[in-house]
Protein backbone atom coordinates (compact mmCIF):
# COMPACT_ATOMS: atom_id res chain seq x y z
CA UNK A 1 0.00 0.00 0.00
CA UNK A 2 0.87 3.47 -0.72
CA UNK A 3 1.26 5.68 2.64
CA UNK A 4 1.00 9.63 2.10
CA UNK A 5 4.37 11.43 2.33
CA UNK A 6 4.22 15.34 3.26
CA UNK A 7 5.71 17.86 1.11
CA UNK A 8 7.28 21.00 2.52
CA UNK A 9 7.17 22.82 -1.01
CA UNK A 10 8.95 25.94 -1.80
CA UNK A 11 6.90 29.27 -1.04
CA UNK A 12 4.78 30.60 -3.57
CA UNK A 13 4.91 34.20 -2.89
CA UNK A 14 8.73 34.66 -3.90
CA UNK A 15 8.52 32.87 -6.23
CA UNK A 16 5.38 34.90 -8.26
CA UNK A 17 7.04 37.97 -7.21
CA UNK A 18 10.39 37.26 -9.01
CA UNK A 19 8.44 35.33 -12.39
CA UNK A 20 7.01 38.83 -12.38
CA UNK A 21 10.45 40.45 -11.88
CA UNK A 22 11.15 38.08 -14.32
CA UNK A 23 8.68 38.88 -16.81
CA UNK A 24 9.35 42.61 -16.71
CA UNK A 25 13.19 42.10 -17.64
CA UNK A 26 12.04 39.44 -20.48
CA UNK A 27 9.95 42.54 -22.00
CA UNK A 28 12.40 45.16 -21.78
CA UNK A 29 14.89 43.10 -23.33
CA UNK A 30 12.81 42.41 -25.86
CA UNK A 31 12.11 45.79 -26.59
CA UNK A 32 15.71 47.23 -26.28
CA UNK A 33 16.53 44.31 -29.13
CA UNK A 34 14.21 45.09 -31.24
CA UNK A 35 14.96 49.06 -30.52
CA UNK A 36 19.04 48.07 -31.24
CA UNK A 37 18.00 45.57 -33.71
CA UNK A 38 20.26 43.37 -31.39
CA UNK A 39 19.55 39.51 -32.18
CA UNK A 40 21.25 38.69 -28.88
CA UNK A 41 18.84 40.58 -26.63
CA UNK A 42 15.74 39.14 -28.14
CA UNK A 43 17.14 35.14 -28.01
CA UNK A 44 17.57 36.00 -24.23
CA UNK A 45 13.98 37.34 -24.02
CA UNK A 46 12.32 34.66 -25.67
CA UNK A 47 14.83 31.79 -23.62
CA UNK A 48 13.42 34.20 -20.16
CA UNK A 49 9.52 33.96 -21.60
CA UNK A 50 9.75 29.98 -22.08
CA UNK A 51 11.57 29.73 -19.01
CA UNK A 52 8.80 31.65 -17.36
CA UNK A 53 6.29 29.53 -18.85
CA UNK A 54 7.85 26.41 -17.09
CA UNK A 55 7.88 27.66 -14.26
CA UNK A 56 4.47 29.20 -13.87
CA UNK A 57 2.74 26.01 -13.69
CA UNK A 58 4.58 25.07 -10.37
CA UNK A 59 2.22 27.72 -8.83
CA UNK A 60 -0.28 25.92 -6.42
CA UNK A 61 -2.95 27.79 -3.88
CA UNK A 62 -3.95 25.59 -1.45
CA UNK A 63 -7.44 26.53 0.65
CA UNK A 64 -7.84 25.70 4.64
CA UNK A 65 -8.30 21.65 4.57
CA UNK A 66 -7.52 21.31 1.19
CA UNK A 67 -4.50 19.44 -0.29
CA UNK A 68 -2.86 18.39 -3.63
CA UNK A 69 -1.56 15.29 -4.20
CA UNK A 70 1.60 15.27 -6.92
CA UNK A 71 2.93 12.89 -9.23
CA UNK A 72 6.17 12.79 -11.53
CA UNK A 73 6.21 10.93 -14.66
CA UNK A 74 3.89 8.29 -13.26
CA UNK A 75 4.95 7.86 -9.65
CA UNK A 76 3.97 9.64 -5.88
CA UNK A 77 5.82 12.38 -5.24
CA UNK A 78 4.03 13.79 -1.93
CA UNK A 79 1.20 15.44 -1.00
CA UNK A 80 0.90 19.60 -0.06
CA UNK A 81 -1.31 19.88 3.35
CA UNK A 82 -0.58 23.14 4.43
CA UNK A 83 -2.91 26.36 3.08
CA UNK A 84 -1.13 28.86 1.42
CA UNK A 85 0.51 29.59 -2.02
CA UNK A 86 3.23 27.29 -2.76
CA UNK A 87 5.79 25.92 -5.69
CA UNK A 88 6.38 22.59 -6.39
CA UNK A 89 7.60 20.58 -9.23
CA UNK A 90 6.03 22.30 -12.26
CA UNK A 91 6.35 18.93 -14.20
CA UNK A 92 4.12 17.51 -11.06
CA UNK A 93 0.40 16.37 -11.65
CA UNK A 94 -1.36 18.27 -9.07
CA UNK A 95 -4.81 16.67 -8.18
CA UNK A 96 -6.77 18.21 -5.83
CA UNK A 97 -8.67 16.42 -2.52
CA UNK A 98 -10.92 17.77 0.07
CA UNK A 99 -9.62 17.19 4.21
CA UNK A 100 -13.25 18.32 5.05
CA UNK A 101 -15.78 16.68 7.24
CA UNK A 102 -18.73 15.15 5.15
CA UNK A 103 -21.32 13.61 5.83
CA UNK A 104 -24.10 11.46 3.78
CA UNK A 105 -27.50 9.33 4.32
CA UNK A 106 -27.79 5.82 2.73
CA UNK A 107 -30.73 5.02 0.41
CA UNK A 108 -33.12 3.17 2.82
CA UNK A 109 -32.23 -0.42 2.08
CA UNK A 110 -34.84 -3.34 2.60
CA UNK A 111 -33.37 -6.16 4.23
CA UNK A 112 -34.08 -9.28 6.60
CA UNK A 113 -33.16 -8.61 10.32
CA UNK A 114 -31.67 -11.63 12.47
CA UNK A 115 -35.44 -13.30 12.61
CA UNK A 116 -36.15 -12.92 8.83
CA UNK A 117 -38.33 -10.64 8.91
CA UNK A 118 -38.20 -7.06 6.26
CA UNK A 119 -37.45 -3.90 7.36
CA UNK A 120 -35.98 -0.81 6.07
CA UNK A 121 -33.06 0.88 7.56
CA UNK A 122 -30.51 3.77 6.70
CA UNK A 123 -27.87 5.70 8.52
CA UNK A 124 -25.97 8.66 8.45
CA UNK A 125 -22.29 8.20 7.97
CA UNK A 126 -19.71 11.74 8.68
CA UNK A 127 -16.55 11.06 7.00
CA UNK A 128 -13.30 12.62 6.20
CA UNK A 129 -10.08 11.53 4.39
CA UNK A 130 -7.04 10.86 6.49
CA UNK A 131 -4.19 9.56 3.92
CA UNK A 132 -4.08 11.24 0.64
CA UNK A 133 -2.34 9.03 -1.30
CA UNK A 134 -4.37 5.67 0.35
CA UNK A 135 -7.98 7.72 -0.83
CA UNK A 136 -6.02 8.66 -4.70
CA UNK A 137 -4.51 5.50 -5.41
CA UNK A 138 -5.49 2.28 -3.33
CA UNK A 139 -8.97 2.69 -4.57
CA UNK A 140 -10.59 4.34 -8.17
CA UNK A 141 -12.98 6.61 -6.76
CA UNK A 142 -13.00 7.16 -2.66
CA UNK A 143 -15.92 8.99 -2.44
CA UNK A 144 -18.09 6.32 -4.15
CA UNK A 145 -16.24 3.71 -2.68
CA UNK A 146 -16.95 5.02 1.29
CA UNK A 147 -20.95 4.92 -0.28
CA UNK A 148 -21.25 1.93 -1.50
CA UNK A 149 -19.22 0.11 1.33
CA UNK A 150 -21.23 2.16 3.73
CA UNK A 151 -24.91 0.30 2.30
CA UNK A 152 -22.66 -3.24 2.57
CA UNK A 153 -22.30 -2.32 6.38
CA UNK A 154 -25.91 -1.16 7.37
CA UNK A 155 -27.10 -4.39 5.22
CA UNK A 156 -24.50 -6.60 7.77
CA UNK A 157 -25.72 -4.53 10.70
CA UNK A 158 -29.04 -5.10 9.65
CA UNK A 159 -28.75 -9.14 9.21
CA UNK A 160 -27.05 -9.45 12.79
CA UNK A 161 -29.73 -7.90 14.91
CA UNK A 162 -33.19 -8.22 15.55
CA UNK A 163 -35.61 -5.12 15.33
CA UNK A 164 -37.54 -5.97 18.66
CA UNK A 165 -35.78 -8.18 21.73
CA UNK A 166 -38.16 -10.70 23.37
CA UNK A 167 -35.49 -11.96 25.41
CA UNK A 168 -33.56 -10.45 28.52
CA UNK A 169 -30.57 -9.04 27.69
CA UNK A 170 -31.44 -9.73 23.64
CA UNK A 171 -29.75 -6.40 21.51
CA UNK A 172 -32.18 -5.26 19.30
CA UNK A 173 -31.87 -2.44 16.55
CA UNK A 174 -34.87 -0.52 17.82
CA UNK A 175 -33.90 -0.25 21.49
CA UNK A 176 -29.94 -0.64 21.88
CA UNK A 177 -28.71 2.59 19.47
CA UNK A 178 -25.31 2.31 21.03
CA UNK A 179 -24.66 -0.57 21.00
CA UNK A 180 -25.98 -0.82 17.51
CA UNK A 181 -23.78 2.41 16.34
CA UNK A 182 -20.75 1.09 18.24
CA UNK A 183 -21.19 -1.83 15.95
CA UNK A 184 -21.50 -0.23 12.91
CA UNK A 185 -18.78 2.31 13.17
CA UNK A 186 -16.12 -0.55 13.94
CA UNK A 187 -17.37 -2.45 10.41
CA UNK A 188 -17.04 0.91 8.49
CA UNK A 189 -13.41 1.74 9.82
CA UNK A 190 -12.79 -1.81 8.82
CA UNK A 191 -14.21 -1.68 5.18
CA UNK A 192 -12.76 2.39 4.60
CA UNK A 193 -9.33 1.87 6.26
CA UNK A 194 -7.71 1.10 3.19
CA UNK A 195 -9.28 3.94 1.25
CA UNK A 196 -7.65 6.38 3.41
CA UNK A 197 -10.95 7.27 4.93
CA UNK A 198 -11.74 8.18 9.00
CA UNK A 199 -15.39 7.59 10.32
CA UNK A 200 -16.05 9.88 13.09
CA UNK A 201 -19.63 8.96 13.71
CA UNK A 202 -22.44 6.72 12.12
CA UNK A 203 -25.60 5.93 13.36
CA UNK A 204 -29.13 4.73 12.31
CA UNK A 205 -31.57 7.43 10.77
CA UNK A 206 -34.34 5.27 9.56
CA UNK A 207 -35.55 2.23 11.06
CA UNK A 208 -39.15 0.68 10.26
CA UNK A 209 -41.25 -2.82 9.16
CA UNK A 210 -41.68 -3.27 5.72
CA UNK A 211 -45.12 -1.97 4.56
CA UNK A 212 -46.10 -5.39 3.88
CA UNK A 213 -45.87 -6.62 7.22
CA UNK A 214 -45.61 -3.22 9.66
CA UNK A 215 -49.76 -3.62 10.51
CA UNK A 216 -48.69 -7.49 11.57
CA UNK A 217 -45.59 -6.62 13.50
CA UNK A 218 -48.00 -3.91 15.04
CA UNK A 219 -50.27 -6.44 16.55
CA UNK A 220 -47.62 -8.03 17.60
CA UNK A 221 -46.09 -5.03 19.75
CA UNK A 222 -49.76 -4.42 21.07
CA UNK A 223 -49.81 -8.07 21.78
CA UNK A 224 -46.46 -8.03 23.96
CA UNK A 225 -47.15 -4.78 25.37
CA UNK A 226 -51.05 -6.12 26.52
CA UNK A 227 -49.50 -9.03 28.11
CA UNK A 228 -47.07 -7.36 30.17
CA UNK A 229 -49.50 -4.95 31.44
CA UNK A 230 -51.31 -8.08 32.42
CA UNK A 231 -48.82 -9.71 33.98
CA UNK A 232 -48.34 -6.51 35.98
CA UNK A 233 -51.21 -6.24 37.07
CA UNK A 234 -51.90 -10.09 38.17
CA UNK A 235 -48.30 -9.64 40.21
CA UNK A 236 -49.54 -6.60 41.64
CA UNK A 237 -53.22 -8.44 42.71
CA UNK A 238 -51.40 -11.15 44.30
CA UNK A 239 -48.94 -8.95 46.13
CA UNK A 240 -52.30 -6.97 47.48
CA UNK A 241 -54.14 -10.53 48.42
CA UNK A 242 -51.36 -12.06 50.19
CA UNK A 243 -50.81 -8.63 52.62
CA UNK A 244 -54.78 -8.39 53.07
CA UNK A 245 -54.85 -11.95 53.92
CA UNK A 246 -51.82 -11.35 56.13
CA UNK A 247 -53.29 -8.37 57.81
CA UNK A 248 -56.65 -9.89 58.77
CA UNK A 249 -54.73 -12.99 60.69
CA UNK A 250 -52.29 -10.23 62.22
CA UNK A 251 -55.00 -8.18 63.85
CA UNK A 252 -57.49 -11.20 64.47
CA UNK A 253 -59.96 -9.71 62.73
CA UNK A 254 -61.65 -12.93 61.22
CA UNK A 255 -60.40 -16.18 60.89
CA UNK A 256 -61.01 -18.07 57.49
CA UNK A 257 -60.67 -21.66 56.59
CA UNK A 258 -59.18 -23.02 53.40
CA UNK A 259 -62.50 -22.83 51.79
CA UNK A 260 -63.48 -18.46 52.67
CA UNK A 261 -59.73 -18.16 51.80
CA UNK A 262 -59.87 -19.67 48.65
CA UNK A 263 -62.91 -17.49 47.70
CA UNK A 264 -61.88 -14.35 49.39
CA UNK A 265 -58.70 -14.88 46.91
CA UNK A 266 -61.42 -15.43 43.90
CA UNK A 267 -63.15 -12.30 44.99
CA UNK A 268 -60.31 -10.02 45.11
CA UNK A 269 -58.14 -11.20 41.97
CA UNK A 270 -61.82 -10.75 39.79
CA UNK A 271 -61.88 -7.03 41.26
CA UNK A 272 -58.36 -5.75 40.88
CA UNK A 273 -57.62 -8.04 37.38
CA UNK A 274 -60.90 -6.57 35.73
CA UNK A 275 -60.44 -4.04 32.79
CA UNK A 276 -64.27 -2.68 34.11
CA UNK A 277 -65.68 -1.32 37.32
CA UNK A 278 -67.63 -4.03 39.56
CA UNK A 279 -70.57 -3.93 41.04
CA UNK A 280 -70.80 -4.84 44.81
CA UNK A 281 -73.06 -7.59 46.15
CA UNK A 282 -74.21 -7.09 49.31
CA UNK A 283 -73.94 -10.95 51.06
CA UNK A 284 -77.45 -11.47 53.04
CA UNK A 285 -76.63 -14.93 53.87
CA UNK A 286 -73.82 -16.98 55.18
CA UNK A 287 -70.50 -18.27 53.60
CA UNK A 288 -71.91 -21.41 53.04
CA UNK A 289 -75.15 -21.02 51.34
């Protein structure tokens, strides 16, 4: 692999200042030849006009997190980093790449979570390149490579999770976003490393059921969520039973058998498990009729 090499180039500013120097001489030579119709002074002010020429291409302006990467005849000769105007090689290619943060959102991809069922998921991925020469050379086109590798990772991420967790403890992509992200950023710093490319964050913008099956997967949700309420709520009843019961043999208030326990326990379960109000019944009679 090819590892970026920093170039501490020449500055540009002396340089412009004597090409125009340069320049200025070139011309007045040229016009005291042709004033003296002196061969001499003109072949030295067309050899200090193609010189000029040769050099003025070695010129580069480089903006704040901007550099220029710069090839000889074929082969790496260094990248520029540092903002300013500079000179370099003037028989350098000079190809320019961004050092800005960016930032993109996948297309939202339709895929099979850890259970097989669809859903649809996309994330946000903020990028930047790191290593010049890895992002120009060790791949064709870095930009759409750190796209299309992202949509390979969110289709992983999406395979190795489920969307809900019916287990204690279970990771799922809906509730466990850190865990999820942590996960997602190490694949992409795996997959873009050799592109030259840094992730500094990634997470999960979009996550839903397919269309085809959201309104089942709803029921489903309502389902869970009913019976936990339930289950709640019958935990709570029998928490409230056992301390009446416990109360009304601590203060001798009435003594019960199996048989008024077991209905007292009826009684009270059917009033505090019941979605509705009940209505009292006033007992006329004994326990036993």
């Amino acid at each position: 692999m090819i590892s970026e090499k920093v170039l501490r180039p020449v500055p540009g500013l002396p340089m412009a200042l004597l090409l125009v120097v340069m320049t200025g001489f070139a011309g007045w030579l040229f016009y005291h030849g042709a004033r003296t119709e002196s061969g001499t002074y003109a072949a030295i002010a067309v050899a200090l006009f193609l010189l000029i020429c040769v050099t003025l291409p070695g010129l580069v302006m480089n903006q704040p997190n901007e550099a220029r990467v710069l090839t000889l005849f074929g082969r790496y000769a260094g990248t520029v980093k540092e903002a300013g105007l500079w000179w370099v090689n003037p028989f350098t290619v000079k190809k320019r790449i961004s050092l800005r943060t960016r930032n993109f959102e996948t297309a939202k991809l339709k895929v099979n979570d850890a259970g097989g069922n669809p859903i649809e998921i996309a994330a946000i991925v903020v990028w930047r390149v790191v290593d010049t020469a890895e992002a120009m050379f060790e791949v064709d086109d870095y930009d759409n490579y750190t796209r299309v590798q992202s949509e390979s990772a969110v289709r992983t991420l999406a395979s190795s999770y489920p969307y809900d967790s019916h287990t204690a403890g279970g990771i799922a992509l809906s509730s466990h976003t850190t865990e999820v992200a942590a996960n997602l950023m190490e694949q992409l710093a795996e997959r873009l490393a050799k592109a030259g490319v840094q992730v500094k964050e990634a997470r999960i913008s979009h996550l839903a059921y397919s269309p085809e099956i959201a309104q089942a997967m709803l029921q489903r949700q309502q389902a869970s969520a009913i019976i936990a309420a339930r289950y709640k709520i019958v935990e709570g009843a029998v928490g409230m039973v056992e301390n009446a019961l416990e109360l009304l043999a601590q203060k001798n208030i009435l003594h019960l058998d199996d048989e008024r326990k077991a209905a007292m326990v009826s009684n009270l379960l059917v009033v505090l498990c019941g979605e509705r109000g009940t209505q009292p019944i006033v007992n006329t009679g004994t326990l036993y009729t």
